[in-house]
Protein backbone atom coordinates (compact mmCIF):
# COMPACT_ATOMS: atom_id res chain seq x y z
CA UNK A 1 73.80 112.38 36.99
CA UNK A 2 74.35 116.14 36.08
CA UNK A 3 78.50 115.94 36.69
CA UNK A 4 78.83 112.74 36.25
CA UNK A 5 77.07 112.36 32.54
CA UNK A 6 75.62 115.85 31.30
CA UNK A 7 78.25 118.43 32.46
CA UNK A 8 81.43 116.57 30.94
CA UNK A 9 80.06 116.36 27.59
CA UNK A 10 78.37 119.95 27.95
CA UNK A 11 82.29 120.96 28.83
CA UNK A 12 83.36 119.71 25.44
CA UNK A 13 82.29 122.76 23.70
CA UNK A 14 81.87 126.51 23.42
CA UNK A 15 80.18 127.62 26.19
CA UNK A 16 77.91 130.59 24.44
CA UNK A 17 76.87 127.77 22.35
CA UNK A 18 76.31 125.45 24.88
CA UNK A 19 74.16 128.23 26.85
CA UNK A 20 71.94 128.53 24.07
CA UNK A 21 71.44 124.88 23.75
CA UNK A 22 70.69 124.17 26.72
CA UNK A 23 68.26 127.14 26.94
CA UNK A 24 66.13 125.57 23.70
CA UNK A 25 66.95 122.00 25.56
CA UNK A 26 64.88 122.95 28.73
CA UNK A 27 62.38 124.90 26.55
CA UNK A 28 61.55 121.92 24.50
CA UNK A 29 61.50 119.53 27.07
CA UNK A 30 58.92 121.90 29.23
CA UNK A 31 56.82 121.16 26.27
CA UNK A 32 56.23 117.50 26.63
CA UNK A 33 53.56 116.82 29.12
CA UNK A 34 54.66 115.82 32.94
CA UNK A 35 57.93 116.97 32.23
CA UNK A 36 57.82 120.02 33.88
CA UNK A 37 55.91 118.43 36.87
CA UNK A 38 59.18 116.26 36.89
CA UNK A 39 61.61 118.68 37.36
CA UNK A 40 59.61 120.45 40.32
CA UNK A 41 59.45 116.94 41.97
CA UNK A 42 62.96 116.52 41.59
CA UNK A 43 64.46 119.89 42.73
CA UNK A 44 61.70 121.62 44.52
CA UNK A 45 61.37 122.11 47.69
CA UNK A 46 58.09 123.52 49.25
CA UNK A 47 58.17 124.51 52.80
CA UNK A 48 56.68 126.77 54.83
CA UNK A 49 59.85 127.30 56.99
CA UNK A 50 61.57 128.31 53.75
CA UNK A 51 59.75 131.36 52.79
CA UNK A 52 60.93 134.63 53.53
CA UNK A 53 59.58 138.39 53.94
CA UNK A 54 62.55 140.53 51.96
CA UNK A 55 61.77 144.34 51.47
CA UNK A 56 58.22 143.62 51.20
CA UNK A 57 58.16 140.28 49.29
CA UNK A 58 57.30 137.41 49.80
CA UNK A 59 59.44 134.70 49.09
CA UNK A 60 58.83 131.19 48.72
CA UNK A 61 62.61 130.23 49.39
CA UNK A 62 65.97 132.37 49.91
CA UNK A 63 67.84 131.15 46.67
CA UNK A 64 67.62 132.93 43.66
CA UNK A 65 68.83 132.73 40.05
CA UNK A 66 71.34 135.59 39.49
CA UNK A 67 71.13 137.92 36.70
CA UNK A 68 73.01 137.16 33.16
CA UNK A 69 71.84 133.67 33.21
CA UNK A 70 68.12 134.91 31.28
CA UNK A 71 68.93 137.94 29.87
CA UNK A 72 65.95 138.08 27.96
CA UNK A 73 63.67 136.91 29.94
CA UNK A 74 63.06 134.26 27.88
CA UNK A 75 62.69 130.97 30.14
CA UNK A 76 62.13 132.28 33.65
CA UNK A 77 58.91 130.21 33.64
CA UNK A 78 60.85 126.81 33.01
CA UNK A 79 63.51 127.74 34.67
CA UNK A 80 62.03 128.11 38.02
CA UNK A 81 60.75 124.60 37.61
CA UNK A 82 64.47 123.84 39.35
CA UNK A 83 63.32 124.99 42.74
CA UNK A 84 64.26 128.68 42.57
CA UNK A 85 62.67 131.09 44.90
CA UNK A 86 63.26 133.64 42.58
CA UNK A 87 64.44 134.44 39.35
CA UNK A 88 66.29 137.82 38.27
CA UNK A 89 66.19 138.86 34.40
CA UNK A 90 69.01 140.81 32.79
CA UNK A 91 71.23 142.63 32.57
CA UNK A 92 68.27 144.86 30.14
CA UNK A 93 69.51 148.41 28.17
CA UNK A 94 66.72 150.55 26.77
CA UNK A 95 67.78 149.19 22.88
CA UNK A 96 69.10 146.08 22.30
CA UNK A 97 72.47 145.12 21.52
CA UNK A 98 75.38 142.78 20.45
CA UNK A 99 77.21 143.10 23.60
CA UNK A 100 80.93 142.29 22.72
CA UNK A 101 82.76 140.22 20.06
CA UNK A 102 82.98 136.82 20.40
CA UNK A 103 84.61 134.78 22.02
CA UNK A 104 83.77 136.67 25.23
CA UNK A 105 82.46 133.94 27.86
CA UNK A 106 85.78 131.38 29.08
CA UNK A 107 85.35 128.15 31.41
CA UNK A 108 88.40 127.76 33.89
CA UNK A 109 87.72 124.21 34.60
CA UNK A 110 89.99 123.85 37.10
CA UNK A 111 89.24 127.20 39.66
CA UNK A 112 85.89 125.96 38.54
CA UNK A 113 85.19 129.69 37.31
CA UNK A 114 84.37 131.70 34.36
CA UNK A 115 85.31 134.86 32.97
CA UNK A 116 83.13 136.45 30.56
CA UNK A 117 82.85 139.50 28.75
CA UNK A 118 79.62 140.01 27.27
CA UNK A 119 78.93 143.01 27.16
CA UNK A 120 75.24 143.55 28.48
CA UNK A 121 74.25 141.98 25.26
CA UNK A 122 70.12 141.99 25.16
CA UNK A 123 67.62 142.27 22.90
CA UNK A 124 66.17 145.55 24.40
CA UNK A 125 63.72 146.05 27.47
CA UNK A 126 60.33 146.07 24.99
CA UNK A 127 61.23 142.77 23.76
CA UNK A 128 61.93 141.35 27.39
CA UNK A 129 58.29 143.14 28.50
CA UNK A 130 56.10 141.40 25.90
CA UNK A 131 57.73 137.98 27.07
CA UNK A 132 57.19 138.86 31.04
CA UNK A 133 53.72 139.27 29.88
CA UNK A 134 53.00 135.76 29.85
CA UNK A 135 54.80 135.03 33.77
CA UNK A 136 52.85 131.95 35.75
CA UNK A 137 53.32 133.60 39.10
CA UNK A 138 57.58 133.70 39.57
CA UNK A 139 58.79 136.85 41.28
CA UNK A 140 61.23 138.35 38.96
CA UNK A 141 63.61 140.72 39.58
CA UNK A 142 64.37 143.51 36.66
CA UNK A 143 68.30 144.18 36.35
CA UNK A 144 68.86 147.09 34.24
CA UNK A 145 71.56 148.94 33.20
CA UNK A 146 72.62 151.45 30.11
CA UNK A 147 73.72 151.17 26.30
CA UNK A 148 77.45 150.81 25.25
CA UNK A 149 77.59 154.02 23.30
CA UNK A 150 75.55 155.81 25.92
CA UNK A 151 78.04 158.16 27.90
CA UNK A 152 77.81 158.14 31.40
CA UNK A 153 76.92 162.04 31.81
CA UNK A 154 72.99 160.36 30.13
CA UNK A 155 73.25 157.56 31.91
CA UNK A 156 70.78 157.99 34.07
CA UNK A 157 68.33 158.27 30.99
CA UNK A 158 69.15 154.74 30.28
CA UNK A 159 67.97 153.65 33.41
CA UNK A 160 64.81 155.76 33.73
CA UNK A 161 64.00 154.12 30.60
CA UNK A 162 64.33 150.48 31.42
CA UNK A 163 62.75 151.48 35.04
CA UNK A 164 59.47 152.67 33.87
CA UNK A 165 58.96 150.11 30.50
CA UNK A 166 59.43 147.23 33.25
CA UNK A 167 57.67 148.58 36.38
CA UNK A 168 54.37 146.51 35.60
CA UNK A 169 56.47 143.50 34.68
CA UNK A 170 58.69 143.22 37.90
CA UNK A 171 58.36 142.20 41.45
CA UNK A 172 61.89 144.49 42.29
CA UNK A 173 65.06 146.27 40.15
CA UNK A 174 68.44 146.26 40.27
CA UNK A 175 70.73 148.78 39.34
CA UNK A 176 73.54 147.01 38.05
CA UNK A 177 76.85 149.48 37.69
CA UNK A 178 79.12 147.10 38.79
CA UNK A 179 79.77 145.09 35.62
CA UNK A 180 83.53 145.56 34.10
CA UNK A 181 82.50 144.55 30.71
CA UNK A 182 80.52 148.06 29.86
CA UNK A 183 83.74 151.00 28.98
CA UNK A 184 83.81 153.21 32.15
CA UNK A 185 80.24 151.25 34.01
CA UNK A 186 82.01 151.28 36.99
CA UNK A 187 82.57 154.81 37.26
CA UNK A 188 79.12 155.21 38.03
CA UNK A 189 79.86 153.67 41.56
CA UNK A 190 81.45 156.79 42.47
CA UNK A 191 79.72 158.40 45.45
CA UNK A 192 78.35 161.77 43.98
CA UNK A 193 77.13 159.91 40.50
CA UNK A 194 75.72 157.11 42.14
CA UNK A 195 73.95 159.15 44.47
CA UNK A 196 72.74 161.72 41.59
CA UNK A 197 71.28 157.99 39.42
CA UNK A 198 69.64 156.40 42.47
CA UNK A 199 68.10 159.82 43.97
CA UNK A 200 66.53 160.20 40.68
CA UNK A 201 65.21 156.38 39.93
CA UNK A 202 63.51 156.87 43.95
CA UNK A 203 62.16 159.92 42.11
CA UNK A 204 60.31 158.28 39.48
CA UNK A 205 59.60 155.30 41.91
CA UNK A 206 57.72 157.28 44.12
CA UNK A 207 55.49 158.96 41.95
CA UNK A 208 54.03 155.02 41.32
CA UNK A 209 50.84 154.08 43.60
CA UNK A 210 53.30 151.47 44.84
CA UNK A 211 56.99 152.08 44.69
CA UNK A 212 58.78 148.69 43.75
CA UNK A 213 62.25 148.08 45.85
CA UNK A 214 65.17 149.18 44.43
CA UNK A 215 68.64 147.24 45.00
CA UNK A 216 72.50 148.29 44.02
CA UNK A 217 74.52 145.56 42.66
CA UNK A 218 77.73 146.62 43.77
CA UNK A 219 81.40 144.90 42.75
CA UNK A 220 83.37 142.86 44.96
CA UNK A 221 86.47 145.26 44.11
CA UNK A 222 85.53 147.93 46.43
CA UNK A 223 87.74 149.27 48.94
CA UNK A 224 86.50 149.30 53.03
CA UNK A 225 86.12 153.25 52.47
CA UNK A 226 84.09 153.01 49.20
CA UNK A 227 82.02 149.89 51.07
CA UNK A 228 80.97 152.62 53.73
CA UNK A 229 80.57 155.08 51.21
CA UNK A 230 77.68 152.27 49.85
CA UNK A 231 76.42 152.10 53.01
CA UNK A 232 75.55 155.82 53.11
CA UNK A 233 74.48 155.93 50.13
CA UNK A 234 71.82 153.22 50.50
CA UNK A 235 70.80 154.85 53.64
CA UNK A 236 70.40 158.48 52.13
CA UNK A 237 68.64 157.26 49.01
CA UNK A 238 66.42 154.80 51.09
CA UNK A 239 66.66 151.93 48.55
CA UNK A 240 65.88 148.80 49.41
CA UNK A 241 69.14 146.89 49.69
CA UNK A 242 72.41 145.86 48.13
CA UNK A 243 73.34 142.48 45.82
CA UNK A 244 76.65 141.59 46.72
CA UNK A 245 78.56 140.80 44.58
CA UNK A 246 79.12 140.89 41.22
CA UNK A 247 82.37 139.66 38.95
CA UNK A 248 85.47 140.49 39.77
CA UNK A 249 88.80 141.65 37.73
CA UNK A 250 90.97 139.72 40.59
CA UNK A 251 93.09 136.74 39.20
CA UNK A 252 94.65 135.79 42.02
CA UNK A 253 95.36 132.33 42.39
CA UNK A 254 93.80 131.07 39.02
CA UNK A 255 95.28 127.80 38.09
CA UNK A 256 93.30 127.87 34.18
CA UNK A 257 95.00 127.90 31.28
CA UNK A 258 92.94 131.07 30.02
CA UNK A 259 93.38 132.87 33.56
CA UNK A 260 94.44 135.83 31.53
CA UNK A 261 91.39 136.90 29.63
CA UNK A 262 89.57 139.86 29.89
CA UNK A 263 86.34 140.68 31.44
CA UNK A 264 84.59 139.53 34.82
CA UNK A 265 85.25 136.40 36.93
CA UNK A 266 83.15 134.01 38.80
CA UNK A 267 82.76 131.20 40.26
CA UNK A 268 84.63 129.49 43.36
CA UNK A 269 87.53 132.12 43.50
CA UNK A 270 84.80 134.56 44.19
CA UNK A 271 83.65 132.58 47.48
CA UNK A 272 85.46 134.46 49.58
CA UNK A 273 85.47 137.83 49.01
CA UNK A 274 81.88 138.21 48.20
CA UNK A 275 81.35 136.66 51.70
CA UNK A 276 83.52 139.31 53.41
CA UNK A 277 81.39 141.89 51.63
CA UNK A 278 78.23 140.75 52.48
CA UNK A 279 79.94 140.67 56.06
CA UNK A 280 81.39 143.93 56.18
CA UNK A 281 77.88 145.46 55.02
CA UNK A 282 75.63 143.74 57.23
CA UNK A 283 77.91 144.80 60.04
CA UNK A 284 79.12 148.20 59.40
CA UNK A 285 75.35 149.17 58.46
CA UNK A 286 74.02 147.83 61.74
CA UNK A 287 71.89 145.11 59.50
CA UNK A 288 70.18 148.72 58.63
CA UNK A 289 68.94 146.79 54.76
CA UNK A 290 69.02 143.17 52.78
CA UNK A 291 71.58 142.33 51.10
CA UNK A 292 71.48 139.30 48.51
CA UNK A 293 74.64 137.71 48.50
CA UNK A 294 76.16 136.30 45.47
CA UNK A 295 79.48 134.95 44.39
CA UNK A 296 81.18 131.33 44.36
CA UNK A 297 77.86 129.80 45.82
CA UNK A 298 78.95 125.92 44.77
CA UNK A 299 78.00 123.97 47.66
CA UNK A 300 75.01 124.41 50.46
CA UNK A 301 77.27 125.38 52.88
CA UNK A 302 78.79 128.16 50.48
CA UNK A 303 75.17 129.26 50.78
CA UNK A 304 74.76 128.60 54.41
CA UNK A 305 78.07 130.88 55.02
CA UNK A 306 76.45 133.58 53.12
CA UNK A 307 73.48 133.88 55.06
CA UNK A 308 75.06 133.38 58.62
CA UNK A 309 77.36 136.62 57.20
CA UNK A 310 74.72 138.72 56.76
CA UNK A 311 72.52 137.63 53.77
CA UNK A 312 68.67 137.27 53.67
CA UNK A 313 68.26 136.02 50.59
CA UNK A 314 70.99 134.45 47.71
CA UNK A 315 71.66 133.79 44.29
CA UNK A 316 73.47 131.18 42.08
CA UNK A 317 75.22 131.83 38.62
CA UNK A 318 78.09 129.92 37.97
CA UNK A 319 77.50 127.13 40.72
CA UNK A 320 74.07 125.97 38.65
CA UNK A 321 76.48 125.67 35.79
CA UNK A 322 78.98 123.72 37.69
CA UNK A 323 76.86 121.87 40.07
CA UNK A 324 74.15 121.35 37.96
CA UNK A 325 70.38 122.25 39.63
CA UNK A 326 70.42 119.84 42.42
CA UNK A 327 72.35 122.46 43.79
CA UNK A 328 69.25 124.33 44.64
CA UNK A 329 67.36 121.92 46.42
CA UNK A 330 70.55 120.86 48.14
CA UNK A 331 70.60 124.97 50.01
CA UNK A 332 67.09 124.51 50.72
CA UNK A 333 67.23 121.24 52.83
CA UNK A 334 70.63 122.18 54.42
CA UNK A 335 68.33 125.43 55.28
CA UNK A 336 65.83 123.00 56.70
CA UNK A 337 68.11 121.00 58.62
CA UNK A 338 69.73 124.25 60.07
């Protein structure tokens, strides 16, 4: 019913909009009795055989919601009424803001993709805390990262920040300097400055009773040397593991209309290369830590490929968008079945 009836008249107009509305959509109709018993009937699947033991958590299924879809964290409750395992929040800076000018988030319809460029915009990790405050048991993942004008040399301030205002609030963090839509972000995946930012966050997380696990988003743009240089890097900090991947500034073989607009893909062009990332990882590092794998997850098998590359656990962004949340429960029977 989703792409037959709901998506093509979703598709008819602006997707920020159309985000939004959908958000206060779900929200309301959580709020009428049953209804949210519906939706776990529908998409849910519970199963022993699905759960899995990731860097010390427990998960009632492998597929995740990726970050960017809740910013907020303001409907990870309903939300995981569609079967998720897990739901991450964020992208969350210390103070809230705009993110970019609109229009900055583009549906390519026909590479089944989007491009946005949003611009980490958030209302601010306090805000995001007092709503986590109210969480009915889903394990959440915290994905921070650092303010527009902050320059990179304080960047690790940013993070610090975010890391110890959510540490009671989260089940594990991500350390996302992978987006292209924050001025020189990605320069932070640099060996020595990456190092310098995760050294420091295993600081703070080890002075905590119980240190939380700490993951790298990393982009799927990476060269084979800087991929090993990852590698290291996760194994001299001692993180927990890597999310792979996020957007990508590749347009290759876009058939779209708006192929040409700025900011970070995803989608079904990503399928591939985030696949050979999650591959190269896995095997290069000996299987030596998790890695989620994201990017162009659209069908079960997409999934399925994913996790016989290397993955333990994975996420959906775009594909819940274009496939609508049957999706989920679709991964978790072909998981069944496997």
């Amino acid at each position: 019913m989703y792409k037959l009836l709901i998506r093509p008249i979703l598709f008819w107009f602006d997707p920020e909009k159309v985000h939004y509305f959908t958000f206060s959509l779900i929200r309301t109709l959580s709020k009428i009795p049953g209804c949210s018993l519906l939706f776990r009937l529908m998409y849910s699947i519970e199963d022993k055989r699905l759960e899995r033991e990731v860097f010390g958590l427990k998960f009632k299924n492998p597929v995740g919601l990726a970050a960017g879809f809740d910013k907020d964290a303001k409907l990870f409750n309903e939300l995981s009424n569609f079967g998720f395992g897990f739901i991450e929040i964020g992208t969350l800076t210390p103070i809230g803001q705009e993110g970019n000018p609109k229009k900055r988030l583009f549906r390519l319809k026909e590479d089944s993709a989007i491009i946005n460029r949003m611009g980490f915009n958030n209302g601010g990790v306090k805000e995001a805390v007092e709503r986590l405050k109210n969480n009915k048991g889903v394990l959440i993942g915290g994905n921070i990262g650092k303010n527009k004008v902050t320059p990179n040399e304080n960047a690790v301030d940013d993070y610090k920040i975010c890391f110890e205002t959510l540490f009671d609030y989260v089940d594990y963090f991500v350390v996302n300097v992978s987006s292209p839509n924050t001025p020189n972000l990605r320069e932070l995946q640099e060996k020595e400055p990456l190092k310098q930012l995760l050294n420091q966050l295993q600081a703070d997380n080890l002075q905590h009773t119980t240190p939380k696990p700490i993951l790298l988003k990393i982009a799927p743009d990476l060269t084979d040397s800087q991929l090993l240089d990852i590698i290291e890097i996760v194994n001299e900090t001692k993180i927990a593991g890597v999310i792979a991947t996020n957007t990508t500034l590749s347009r290759n073989g876009l058939q779209s209309e708006n192929k040409s607009e700025m900011g970070g893909l995803s989608g079904k062009p990503l399928t591939k290369r985030s696949t050979e990332v999650i591959r190269f990882l896995s095997e290069k590092s000996n299987k030596s830590f998790p890695i989620i794998g994201v990017g162009g997850i659209h069908t079960a098998e997409d999934a399925i490929e994913k996790l016989e590359a290397g993955a333990s656990l994975v996420q959906l962004y775009t594909g819940f968008i274009y496939e609508g949340p049957k999706l989920v429960s679709d991964i978790n029977k072909a998981i069944l079945n496997k």
